[in-house]
C-alpha atoms as a PDB file:
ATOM      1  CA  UNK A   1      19.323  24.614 -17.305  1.00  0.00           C
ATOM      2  CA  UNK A   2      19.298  21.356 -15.988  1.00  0.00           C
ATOM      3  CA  UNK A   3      17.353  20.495 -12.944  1.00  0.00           C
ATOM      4  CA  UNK A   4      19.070  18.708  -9.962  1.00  0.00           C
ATOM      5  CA  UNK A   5      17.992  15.401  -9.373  1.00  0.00           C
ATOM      6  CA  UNK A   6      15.799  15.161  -6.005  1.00  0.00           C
ATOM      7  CA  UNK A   7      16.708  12.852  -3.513  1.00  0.00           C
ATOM      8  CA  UNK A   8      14.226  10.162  -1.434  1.00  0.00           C
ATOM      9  CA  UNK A   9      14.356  11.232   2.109  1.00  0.00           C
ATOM     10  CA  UNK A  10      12.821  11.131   5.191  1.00  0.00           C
ATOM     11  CA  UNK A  11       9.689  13.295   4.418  1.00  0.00           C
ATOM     12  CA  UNK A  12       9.419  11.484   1.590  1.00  0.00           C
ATOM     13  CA  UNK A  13       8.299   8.518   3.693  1.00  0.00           C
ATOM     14  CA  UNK A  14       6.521  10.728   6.566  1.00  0.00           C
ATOM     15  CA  UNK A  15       4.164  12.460   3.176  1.00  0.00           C
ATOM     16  CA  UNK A  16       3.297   8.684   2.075  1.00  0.00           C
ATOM     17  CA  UNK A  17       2.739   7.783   5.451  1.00  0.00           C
ATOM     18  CA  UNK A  18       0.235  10.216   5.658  1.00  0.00           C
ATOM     19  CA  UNK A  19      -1.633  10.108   2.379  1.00  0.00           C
ATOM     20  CA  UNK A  20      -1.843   6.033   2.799  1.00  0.00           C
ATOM     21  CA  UNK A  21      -3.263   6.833   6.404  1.00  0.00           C
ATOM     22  CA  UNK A  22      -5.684   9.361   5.391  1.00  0.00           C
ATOM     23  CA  UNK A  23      -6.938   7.799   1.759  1.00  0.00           C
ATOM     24  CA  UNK A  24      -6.927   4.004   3.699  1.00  0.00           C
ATOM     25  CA  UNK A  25      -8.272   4.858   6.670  1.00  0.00           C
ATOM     26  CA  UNK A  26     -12.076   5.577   6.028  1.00  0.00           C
ATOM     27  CA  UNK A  27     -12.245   2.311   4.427  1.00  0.00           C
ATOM     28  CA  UNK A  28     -10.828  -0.501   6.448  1.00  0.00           C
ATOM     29  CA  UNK A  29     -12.980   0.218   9.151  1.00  0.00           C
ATOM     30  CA  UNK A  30     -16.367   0.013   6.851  1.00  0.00           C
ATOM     31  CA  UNK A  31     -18.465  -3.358   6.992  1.00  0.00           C
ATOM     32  CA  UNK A  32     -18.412  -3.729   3.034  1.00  0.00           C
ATOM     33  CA  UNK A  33     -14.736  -3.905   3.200  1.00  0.00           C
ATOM     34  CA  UNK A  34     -15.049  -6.846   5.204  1.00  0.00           C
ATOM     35  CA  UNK A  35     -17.742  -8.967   3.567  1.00  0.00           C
ATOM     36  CA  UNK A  36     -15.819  -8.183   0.143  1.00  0.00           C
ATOM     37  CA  UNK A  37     -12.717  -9.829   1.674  1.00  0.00           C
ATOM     38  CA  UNK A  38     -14.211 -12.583   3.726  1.00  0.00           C
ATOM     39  CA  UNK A  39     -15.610 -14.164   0.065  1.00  0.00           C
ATOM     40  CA  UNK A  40     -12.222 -13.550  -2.038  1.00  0.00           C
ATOM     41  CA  UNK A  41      -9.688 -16.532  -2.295  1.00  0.00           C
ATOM     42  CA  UNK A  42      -6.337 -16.381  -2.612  1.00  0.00           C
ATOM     43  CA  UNK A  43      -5.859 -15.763  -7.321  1.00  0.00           C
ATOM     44  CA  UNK A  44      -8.483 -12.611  -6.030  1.00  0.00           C
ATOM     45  CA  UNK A  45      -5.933 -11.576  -3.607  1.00  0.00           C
ATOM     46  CA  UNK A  46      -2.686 -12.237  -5.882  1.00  0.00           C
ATOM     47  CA  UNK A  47      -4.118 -10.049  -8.501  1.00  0.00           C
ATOM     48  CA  UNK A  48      -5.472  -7.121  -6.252  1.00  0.00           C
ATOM     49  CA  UNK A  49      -1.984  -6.989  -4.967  1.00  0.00           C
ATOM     50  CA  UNK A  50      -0.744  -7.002  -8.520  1.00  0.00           C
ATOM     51  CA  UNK A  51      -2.961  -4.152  -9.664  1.00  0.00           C
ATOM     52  CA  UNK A  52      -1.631  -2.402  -6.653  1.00  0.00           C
ATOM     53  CA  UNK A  53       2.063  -2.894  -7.554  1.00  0.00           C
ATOM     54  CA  UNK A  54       1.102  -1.889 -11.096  1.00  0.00           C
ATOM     55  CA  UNK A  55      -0.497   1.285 -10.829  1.00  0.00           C
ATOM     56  CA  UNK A  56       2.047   1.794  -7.619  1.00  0.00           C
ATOM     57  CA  UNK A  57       4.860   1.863 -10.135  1.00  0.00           C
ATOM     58  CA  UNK A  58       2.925   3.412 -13.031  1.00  0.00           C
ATOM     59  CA  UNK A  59       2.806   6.545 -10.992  1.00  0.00           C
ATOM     60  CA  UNK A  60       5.881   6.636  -9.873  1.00  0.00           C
ATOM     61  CA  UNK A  61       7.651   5.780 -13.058  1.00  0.00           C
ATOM     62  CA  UNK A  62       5.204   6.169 -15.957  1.00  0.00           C
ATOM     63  CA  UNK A  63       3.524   8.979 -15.350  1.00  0.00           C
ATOM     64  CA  UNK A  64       5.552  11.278 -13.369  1.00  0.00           C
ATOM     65  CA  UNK A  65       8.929  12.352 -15.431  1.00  0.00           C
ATOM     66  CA  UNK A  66      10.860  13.421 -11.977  1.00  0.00           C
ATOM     67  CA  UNK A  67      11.295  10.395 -11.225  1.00  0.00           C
ATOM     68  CA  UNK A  68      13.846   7.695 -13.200  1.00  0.00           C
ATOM     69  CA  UNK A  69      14.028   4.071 -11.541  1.00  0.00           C
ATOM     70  CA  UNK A  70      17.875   3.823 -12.802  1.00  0.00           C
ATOM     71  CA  UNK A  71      18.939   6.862 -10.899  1.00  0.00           C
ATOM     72  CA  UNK A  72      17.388   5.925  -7.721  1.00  0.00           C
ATOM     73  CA  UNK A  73      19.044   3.982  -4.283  1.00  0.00           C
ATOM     74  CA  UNK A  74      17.613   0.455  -4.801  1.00  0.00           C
ATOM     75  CA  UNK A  75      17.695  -2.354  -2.668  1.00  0.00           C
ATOM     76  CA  UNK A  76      18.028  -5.980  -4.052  1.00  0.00           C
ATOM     77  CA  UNK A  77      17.440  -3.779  -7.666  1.00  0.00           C
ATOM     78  CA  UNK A  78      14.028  -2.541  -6.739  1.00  0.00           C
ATOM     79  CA  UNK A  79      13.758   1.409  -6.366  1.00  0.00           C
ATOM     80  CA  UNK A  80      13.404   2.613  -2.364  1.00  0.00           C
ATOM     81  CA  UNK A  81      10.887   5.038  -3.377  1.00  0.00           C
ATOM     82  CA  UNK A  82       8.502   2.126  -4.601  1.00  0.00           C
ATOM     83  CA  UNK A  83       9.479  -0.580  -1.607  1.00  0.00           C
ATOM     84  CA  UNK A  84       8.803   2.629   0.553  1.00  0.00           C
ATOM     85  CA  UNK A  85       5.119   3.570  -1.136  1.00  0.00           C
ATOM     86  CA  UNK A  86       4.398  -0.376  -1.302  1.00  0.00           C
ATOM     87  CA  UNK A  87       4.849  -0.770   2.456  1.00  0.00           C
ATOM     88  CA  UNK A  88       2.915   2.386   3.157  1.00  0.00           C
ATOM     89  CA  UNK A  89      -0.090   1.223   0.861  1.00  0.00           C
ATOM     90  CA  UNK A  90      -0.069  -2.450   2.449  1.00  0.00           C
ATOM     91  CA  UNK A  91       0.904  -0.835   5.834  1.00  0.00           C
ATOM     92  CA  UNK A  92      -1.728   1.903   5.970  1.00  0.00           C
ATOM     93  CA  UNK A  93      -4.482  -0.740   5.436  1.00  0.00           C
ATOM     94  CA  UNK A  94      -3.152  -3.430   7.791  1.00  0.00           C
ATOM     95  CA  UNK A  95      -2.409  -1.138  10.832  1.00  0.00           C
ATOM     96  CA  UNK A  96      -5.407   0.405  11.448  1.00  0.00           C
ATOM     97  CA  UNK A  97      -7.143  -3.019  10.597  1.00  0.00           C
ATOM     98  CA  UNK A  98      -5.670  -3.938  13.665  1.00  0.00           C
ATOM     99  CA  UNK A  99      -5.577  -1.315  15.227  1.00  0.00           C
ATOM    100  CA  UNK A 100      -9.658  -0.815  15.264  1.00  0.00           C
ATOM    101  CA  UNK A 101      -9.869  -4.829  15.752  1.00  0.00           C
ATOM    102  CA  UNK A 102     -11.899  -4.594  12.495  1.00  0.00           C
ATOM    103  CA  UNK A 103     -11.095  -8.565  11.964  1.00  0.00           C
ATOM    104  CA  UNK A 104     -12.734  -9.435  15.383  1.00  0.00           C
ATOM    105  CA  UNK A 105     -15.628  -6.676  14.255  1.00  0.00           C
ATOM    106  CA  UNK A 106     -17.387  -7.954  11.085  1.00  0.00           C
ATOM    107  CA  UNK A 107     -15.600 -11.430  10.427  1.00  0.00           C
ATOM    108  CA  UNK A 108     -17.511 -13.090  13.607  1.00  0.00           C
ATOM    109  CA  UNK A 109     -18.708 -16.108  11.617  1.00  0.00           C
ATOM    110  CA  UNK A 110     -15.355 -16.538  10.529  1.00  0.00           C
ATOM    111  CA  UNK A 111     -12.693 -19.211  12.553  1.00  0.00           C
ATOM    112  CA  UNK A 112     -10.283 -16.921  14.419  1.00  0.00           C
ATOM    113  CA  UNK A 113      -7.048 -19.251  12.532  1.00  0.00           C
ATOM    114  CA  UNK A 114      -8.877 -18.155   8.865  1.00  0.00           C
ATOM    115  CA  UNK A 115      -8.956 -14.078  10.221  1.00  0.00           C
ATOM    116  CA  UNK A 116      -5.487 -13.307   8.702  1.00  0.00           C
END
């Protein structure tokens, strides 16, 4: 029989939403965090963000057989599903980084224009 093919929807997004919040959350506001990204430069931030695109799409694509990027609604030829996870792992980490003032918290030392 074949299966019918599932399609991305809102809940989707509102289940990533949470996960990201809930796995992210416990560690932006945490000290450590903070030191550890006060002394990376910028290749230490290109390739974190690559490892997180890689494994991002890995899961999504590799190792889960639901899914096929071909079949999906893309935009500009990259898969929704993945744009949608991407912002919701960069988002979930950025938000409540904010959100707690975490930047103002533990980067003291640090000039307010280098904070970003």
């Amino acid at each position: 029989m074949a299966r019918r093919r599932r399609r991305f929807k809102f809940v989707d997004i509102a289940q990533q939403v949470v996960g990201g919040f809930l796995l992210a959350g416990s560690f932006v506001v945490t000290e450590e965090v903070w030191t550890l990204a006060a002394n990376m430069d910028t290749p230490n931030g290109v390739v974190i963000a690559a490892i997180v695109l890689a494994i991002g799409y890995g899961t999504l694509y590799r190792a889960d057989d639901e899914h096929d990027p071909d079949s999906e609604r893309d935009v500009a030829g990259v898969p929704a599903r993945f744009l949608s996870s991407i912002g919701v792992a960069f988002g979930s980490v950025v938000i409540p980084a904010f959100v707690f003032d975490a930047p103002e918290t533990f980067l003291v030392e640090t000039p307010a224009e280098e904070r970003l």
